[in-house]
PDB file of N, CA and C in Angstrom:
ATOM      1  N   UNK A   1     168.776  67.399  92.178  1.00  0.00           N
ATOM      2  CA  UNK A   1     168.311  66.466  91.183  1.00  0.00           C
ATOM      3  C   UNK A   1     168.500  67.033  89.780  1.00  0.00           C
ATOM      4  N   UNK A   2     168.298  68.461  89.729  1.00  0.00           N
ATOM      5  CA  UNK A   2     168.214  68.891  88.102  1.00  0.00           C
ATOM      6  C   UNK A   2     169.892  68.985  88.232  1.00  0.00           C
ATOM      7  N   UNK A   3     170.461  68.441  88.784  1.00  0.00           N
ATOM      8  CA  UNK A   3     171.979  69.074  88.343  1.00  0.00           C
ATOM      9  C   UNK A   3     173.164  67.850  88.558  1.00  0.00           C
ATOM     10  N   UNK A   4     172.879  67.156  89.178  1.00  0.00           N
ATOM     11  CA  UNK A   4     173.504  65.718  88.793  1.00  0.00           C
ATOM     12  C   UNK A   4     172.969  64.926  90.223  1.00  0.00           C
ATOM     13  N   UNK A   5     172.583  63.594  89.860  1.00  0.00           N
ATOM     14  CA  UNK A   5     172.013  62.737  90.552  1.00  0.00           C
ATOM     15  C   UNK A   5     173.040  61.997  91.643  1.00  0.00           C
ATOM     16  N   UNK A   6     173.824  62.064  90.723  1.00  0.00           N
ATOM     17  CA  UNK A   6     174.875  61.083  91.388  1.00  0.00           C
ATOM     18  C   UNK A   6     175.440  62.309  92.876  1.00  0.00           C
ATOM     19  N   UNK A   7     175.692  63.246  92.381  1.00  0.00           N
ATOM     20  CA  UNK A   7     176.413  64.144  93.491  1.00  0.00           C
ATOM     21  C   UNK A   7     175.106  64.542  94.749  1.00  0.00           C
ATOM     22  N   UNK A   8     173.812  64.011  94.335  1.00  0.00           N
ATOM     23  CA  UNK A   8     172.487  64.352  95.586  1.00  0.00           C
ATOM     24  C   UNK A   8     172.671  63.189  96.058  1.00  0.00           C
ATOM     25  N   UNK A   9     173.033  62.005  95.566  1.00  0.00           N
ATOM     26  CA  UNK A   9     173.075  60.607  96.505  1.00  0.00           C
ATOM     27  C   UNK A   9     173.814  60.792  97.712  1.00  0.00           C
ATOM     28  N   UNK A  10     175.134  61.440  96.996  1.00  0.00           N
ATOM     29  CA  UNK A  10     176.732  61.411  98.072  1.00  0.00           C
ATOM     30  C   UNK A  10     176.225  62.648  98.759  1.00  0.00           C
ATOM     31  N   UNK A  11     175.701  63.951  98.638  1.00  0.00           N
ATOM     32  CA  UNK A  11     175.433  64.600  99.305  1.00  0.00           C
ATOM     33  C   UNK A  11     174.375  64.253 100.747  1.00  0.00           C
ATOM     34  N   UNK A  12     173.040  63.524  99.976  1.00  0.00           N
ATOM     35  CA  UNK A  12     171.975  62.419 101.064  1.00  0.00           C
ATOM     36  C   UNK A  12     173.453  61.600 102.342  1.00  0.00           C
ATOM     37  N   UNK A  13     174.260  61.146 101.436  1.00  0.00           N
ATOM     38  CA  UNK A  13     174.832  60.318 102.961  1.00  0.00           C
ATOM     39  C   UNK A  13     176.095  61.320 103.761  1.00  0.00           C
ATOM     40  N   UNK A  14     176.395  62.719 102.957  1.00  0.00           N
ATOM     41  CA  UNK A  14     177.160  63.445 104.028  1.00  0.00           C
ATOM     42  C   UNK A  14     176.016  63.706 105.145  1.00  0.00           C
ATOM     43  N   UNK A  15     175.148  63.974 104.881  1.00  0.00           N
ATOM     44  CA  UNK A  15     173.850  64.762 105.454  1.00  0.00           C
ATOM     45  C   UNK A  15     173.867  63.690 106.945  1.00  0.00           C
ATOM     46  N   UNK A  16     173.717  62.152 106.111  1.00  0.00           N
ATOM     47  CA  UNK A  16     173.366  61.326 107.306  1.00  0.00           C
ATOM     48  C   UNK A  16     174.767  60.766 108.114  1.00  0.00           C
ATOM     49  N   UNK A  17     175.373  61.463 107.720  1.00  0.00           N
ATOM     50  CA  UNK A  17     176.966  60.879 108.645  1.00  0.00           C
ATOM     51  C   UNK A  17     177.305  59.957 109.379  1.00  0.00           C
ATOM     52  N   UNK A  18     177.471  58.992 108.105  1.00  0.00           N
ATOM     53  CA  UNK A  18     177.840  58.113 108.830  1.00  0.00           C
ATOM     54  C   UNK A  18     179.301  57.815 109.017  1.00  0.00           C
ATOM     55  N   UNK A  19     180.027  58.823 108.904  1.00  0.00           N
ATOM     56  CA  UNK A  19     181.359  58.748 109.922  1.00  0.00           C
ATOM     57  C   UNK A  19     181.392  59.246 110.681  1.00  0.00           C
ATOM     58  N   UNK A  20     180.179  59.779 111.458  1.00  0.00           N
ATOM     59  CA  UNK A  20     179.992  60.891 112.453  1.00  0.00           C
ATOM     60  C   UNK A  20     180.689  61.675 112.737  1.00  0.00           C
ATOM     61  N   UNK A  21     180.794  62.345 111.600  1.00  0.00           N
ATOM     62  CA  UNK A  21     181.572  63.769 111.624  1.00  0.00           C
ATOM     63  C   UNK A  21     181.276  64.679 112.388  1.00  0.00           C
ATOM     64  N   UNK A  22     181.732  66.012 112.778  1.00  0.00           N
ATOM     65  CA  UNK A  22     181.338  67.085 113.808  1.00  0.00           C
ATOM     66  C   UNK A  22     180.030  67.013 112.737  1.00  0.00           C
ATOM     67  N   UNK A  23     179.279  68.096 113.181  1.00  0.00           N
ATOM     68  CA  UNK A  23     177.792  68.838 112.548  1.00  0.00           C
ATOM     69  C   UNK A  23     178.895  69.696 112.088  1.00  0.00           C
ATOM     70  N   UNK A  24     179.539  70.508 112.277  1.00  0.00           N
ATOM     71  CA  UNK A  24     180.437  72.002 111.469  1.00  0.00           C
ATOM     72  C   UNK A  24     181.232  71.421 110.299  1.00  0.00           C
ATOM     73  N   UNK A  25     181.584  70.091 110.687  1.00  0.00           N
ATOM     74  CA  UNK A  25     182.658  69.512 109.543  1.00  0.00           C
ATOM     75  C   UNK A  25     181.253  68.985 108.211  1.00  0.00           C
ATOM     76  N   UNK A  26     180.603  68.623 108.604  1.00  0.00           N
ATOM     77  CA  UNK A  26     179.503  68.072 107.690  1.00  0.00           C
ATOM     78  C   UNK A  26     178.626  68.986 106.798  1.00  0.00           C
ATOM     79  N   UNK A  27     178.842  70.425 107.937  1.00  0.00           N
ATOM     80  CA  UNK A  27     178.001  71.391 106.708  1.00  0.00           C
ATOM     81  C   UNK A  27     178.926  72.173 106.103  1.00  0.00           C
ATOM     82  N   UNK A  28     180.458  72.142 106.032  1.00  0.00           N
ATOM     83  CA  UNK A  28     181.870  72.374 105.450  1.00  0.00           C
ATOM     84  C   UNK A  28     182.002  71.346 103.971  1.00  0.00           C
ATOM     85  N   UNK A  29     181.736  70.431 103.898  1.00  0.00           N
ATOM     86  CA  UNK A  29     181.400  69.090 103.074  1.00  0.00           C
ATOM     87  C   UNK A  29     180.390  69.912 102.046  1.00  0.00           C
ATOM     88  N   UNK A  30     178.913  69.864 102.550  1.00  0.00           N
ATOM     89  CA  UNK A  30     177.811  69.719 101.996  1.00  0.00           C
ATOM     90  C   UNK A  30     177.861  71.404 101.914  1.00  0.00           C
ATOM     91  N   UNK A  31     178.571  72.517 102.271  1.00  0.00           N
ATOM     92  CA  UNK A  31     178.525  73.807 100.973  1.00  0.00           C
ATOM     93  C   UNK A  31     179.576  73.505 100.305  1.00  0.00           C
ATOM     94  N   UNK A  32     180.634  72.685 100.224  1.00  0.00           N
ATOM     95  CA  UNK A  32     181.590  72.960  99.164  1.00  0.00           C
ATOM     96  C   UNK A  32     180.669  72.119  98.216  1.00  0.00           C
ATOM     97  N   UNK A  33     180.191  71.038  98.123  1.00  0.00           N
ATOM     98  CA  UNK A  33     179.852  70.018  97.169  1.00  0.00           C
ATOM     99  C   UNK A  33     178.690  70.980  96.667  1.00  0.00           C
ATOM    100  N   UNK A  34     178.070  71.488  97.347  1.00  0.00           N
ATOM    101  CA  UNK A  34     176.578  72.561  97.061  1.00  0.00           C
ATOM    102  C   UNK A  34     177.277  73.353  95.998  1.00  0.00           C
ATOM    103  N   UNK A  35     178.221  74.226  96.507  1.00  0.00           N
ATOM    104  CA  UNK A  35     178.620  75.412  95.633  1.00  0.00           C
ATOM    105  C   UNK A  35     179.173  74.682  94.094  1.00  0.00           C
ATOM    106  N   UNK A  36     180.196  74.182  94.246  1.00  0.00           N
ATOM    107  CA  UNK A  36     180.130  73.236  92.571  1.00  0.00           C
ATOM    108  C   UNK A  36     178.968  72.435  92.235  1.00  0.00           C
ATOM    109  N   UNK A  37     178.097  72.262  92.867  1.00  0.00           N
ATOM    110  CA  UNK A  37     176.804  71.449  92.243  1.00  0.00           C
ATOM    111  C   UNK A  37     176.403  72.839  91.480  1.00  0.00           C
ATOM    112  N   UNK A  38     175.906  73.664  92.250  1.00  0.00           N
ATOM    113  CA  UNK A  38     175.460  74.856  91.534  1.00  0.00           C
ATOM    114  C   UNK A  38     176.117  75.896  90.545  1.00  0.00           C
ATOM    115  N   UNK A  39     177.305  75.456  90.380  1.00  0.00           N
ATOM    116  CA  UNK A  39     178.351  75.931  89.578  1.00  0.00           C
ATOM    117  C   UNK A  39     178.090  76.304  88.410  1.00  0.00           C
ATOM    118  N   UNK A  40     177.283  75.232  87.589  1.00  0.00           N
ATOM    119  CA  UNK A  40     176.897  74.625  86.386  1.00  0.00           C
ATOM    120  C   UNK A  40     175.489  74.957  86.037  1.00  0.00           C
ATOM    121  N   UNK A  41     175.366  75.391  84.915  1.00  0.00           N
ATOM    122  CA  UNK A  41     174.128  75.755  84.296  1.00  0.00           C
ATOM    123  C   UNK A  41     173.252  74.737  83.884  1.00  0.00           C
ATOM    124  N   UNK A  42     172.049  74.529  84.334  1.00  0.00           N
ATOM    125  CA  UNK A  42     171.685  72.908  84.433  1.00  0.00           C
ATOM    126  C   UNK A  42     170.860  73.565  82.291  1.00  0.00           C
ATOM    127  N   UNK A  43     170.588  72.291  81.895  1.00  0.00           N
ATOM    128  CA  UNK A  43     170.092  72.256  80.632  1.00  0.00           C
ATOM    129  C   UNK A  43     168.218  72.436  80.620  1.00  0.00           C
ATOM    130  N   UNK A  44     167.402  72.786  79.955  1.00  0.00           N
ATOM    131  CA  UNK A  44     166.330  72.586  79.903  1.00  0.00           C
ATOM    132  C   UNK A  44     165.584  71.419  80.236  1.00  0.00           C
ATOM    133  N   UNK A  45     166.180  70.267  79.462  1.00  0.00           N
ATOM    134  CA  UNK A  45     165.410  68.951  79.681  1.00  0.00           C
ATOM    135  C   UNK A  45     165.501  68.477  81.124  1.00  0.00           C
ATOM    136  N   UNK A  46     166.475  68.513  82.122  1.00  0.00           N
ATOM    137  CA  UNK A  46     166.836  68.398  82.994  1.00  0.00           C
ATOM    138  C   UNK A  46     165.519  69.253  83.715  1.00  0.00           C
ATOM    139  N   UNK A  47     165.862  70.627  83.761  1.00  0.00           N
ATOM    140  CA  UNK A  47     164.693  71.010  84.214  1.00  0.00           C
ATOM    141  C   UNK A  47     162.717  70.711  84.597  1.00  0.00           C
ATOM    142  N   UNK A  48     162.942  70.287  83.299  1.00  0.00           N
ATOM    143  CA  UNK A  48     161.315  69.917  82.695  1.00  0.00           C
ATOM    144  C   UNK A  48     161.314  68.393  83.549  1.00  0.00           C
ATOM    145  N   UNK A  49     162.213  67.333  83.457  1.00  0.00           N
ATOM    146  CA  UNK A  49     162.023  65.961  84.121  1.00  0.00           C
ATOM    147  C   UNK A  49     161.759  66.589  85.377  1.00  0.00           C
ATOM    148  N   UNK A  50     162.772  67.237  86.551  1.00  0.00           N
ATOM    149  CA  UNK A  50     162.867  67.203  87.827  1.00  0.00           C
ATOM    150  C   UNK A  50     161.203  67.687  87.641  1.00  0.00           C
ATOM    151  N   UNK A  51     160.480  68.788  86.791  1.00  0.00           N
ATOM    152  CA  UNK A  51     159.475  69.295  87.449  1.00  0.00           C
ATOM    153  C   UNK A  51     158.012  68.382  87.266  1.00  0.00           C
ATOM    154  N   UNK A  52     158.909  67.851  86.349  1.00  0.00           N
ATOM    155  CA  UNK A  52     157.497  65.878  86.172  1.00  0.00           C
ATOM    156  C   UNK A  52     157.578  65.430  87.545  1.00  0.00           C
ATOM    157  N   UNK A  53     158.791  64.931  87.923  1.00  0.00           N
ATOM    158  CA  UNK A  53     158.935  64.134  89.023  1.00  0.00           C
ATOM    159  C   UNK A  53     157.995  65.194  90.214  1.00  0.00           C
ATOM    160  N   UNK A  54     158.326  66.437  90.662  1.00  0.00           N
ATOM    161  CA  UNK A  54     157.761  67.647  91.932  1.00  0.00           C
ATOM    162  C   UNK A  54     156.582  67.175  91.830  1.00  0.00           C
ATOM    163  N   UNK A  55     155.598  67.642  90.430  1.00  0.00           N
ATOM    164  CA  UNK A  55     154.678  67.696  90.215  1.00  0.00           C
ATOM    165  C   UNK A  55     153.789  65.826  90.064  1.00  0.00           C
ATOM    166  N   UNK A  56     154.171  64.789  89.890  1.00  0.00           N
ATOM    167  CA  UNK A  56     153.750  63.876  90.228  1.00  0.00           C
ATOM    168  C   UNK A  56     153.893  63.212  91.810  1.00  0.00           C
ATOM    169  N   UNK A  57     154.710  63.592  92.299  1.00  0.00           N
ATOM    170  CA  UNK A  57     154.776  63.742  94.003  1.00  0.00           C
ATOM    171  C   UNK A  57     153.191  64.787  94.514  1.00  0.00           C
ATOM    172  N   UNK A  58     153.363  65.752  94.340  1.00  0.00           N
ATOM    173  CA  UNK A  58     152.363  66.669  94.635  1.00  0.00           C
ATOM    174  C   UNK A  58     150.828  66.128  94.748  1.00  0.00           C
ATOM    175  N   UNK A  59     150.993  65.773  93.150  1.00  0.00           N
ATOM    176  CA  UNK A  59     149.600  64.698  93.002  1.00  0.00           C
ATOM    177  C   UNK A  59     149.616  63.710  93.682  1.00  0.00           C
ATOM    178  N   UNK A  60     150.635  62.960  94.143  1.00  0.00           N
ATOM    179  CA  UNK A  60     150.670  61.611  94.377  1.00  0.00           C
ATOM    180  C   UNK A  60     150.172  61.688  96.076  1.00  0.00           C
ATOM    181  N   UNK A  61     150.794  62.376  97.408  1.00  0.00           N
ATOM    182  CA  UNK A  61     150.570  62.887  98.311  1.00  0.00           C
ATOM    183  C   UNK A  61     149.798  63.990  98.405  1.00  0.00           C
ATOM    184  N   UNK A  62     148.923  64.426  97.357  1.00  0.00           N
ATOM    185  CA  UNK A  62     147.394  65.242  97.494  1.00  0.00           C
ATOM    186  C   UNK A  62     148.315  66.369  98.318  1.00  0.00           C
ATOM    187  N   UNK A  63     149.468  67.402  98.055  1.00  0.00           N
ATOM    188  CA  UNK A  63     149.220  67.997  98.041  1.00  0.00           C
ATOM    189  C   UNK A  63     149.195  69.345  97.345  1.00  0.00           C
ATOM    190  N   UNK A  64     147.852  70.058  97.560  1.00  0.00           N
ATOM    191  CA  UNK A  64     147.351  70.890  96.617  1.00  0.00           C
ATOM    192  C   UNK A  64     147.881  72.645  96.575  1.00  0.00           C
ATOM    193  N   UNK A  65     148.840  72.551  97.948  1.00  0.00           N
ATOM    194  CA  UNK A  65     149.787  73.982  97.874  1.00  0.00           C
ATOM    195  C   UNK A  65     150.684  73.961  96.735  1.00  0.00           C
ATOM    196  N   UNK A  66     151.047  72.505  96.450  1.00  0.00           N
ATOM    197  CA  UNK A  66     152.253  72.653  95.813  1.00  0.00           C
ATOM    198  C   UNK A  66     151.384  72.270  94.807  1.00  0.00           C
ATOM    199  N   UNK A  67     150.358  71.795  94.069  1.00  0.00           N
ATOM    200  CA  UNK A  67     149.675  71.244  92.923  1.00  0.00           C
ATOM    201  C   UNK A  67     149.450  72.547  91.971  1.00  0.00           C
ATOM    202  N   UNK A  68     148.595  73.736  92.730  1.00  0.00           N
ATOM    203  CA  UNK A  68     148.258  74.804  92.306  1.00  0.00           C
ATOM    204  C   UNK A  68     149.481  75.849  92.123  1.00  0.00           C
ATOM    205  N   UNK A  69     150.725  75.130  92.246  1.00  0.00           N
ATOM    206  CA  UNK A  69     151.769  76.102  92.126  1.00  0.00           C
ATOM    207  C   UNK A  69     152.090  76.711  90.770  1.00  0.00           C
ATOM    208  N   UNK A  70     152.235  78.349  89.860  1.00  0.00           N
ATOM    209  CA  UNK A  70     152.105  78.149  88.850  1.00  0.00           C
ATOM    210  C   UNK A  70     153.430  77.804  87.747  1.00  0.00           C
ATOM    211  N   UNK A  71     154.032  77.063  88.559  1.00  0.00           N
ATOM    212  CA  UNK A  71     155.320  76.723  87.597  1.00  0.00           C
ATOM    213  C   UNK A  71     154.500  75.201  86.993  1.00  0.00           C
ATOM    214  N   UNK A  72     153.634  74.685  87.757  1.00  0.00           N
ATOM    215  CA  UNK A  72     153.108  73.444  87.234  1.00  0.00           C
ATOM    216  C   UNK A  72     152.667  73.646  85.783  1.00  0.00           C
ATOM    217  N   UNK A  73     151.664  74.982  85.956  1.00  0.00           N
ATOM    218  CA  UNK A  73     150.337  74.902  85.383  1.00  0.00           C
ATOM    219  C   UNK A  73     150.834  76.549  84.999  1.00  0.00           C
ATOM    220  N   UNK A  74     151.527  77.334  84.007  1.00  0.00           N
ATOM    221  CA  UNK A  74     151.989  78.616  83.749  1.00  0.00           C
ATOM    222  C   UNK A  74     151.095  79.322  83.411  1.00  0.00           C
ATOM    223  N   UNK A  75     150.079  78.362  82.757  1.00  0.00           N
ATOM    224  CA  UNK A  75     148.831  79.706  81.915  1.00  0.00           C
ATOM    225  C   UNK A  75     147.992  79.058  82.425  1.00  0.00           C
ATOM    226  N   UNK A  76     146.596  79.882  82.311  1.00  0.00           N
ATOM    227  CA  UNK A  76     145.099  79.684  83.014  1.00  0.00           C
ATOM    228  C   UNK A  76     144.981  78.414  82.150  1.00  0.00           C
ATOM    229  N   UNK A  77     144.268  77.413  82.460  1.00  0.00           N
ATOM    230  CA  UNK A  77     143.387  76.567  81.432  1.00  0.00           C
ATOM    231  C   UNK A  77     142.516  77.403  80.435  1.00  0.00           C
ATOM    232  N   UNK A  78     141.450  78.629  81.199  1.00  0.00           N
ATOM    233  CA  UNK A  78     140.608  79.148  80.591  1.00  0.00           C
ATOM    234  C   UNK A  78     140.888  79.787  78.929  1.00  0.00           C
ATOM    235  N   UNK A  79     142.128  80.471  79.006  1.00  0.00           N
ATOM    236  CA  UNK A  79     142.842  81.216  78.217  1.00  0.00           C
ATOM    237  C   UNK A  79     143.361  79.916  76.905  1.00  0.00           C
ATOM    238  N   UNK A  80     143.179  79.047  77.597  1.00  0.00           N
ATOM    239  CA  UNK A  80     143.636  77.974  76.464  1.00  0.00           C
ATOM    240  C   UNK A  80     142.834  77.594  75.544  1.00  0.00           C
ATOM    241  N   UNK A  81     142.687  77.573  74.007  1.00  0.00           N
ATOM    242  CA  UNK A  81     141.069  77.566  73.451  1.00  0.00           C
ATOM    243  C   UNK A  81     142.151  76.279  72.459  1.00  0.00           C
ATOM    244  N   UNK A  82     140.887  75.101  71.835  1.00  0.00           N
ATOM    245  CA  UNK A  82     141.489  74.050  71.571  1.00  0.00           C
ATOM    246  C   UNK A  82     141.760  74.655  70.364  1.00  0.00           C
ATOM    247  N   UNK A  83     141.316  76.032  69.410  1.00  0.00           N
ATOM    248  CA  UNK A  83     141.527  75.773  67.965  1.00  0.00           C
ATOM    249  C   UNK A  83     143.464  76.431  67.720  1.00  0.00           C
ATOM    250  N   UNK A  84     144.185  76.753  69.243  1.00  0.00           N
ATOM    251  CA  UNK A  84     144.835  76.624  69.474  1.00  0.00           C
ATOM    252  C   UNK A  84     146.256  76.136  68.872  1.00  0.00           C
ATOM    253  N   UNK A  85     145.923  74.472  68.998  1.00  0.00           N
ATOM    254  CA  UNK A  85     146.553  73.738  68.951  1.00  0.00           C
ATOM    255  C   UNK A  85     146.672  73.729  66.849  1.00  0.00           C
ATOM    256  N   UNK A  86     145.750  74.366  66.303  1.00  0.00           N
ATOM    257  CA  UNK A  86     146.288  74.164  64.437  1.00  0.00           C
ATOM    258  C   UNK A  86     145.690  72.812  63.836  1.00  0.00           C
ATOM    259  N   UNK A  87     144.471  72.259  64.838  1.00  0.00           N
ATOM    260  CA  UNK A  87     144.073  70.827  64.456  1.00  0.00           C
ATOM    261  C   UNK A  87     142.725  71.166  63.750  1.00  0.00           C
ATOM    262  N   UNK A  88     141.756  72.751  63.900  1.00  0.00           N
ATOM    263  CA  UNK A  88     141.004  73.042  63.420  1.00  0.00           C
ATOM    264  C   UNK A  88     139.861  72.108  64.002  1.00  0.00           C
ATOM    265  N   UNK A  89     139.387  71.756  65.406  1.00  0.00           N
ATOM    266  CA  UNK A  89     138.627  70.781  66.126  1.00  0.00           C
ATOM    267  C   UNK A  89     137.498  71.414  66.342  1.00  0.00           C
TER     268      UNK A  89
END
């Protein structure tokens, strides 16, 4: 997803084969398309959406392994103090 959408669609239907390819020919497919997917240095913003989308799944299906994960949530709340933010509150 963080690295092009269009190439996880076509990858989703090698996966489900529907030309019923061998299983060996299908995971021949899905590392070549893998290895140039990953080729490419994905951008920041890219990053930050896919981890909206993880992280509203997580919440959305309650679950809390992946909620409390700390790529969600990087710093403590505690450590966070509002005068922080430069609003002087």
């Amino acid at each position: 997803m963080n690295y092009n959408q269009l190439l996880l669609k076509r990858m989703g239907n090698y996966v489900a084969n529907h030309d019923h390819l061998p299983t060996n020919g299908v995971f021949e497919i899905y590392e070549e398309k893998l290895r140039v997917l990953l080729s490419k240095e994905v951008s920041m913003k890219k990053r930050i959406n896919v981890l909206f989308v993880l992280e509203g799944w997580a919440i959305r299906f309650e679950q809390d392994y992946l909620k409390n994960q700390t790529i969600f949530e990087p710093y403590p709340r505690d450590l966070i103090m509002v005068t922080d933010s430069g609003k002087k509150i």
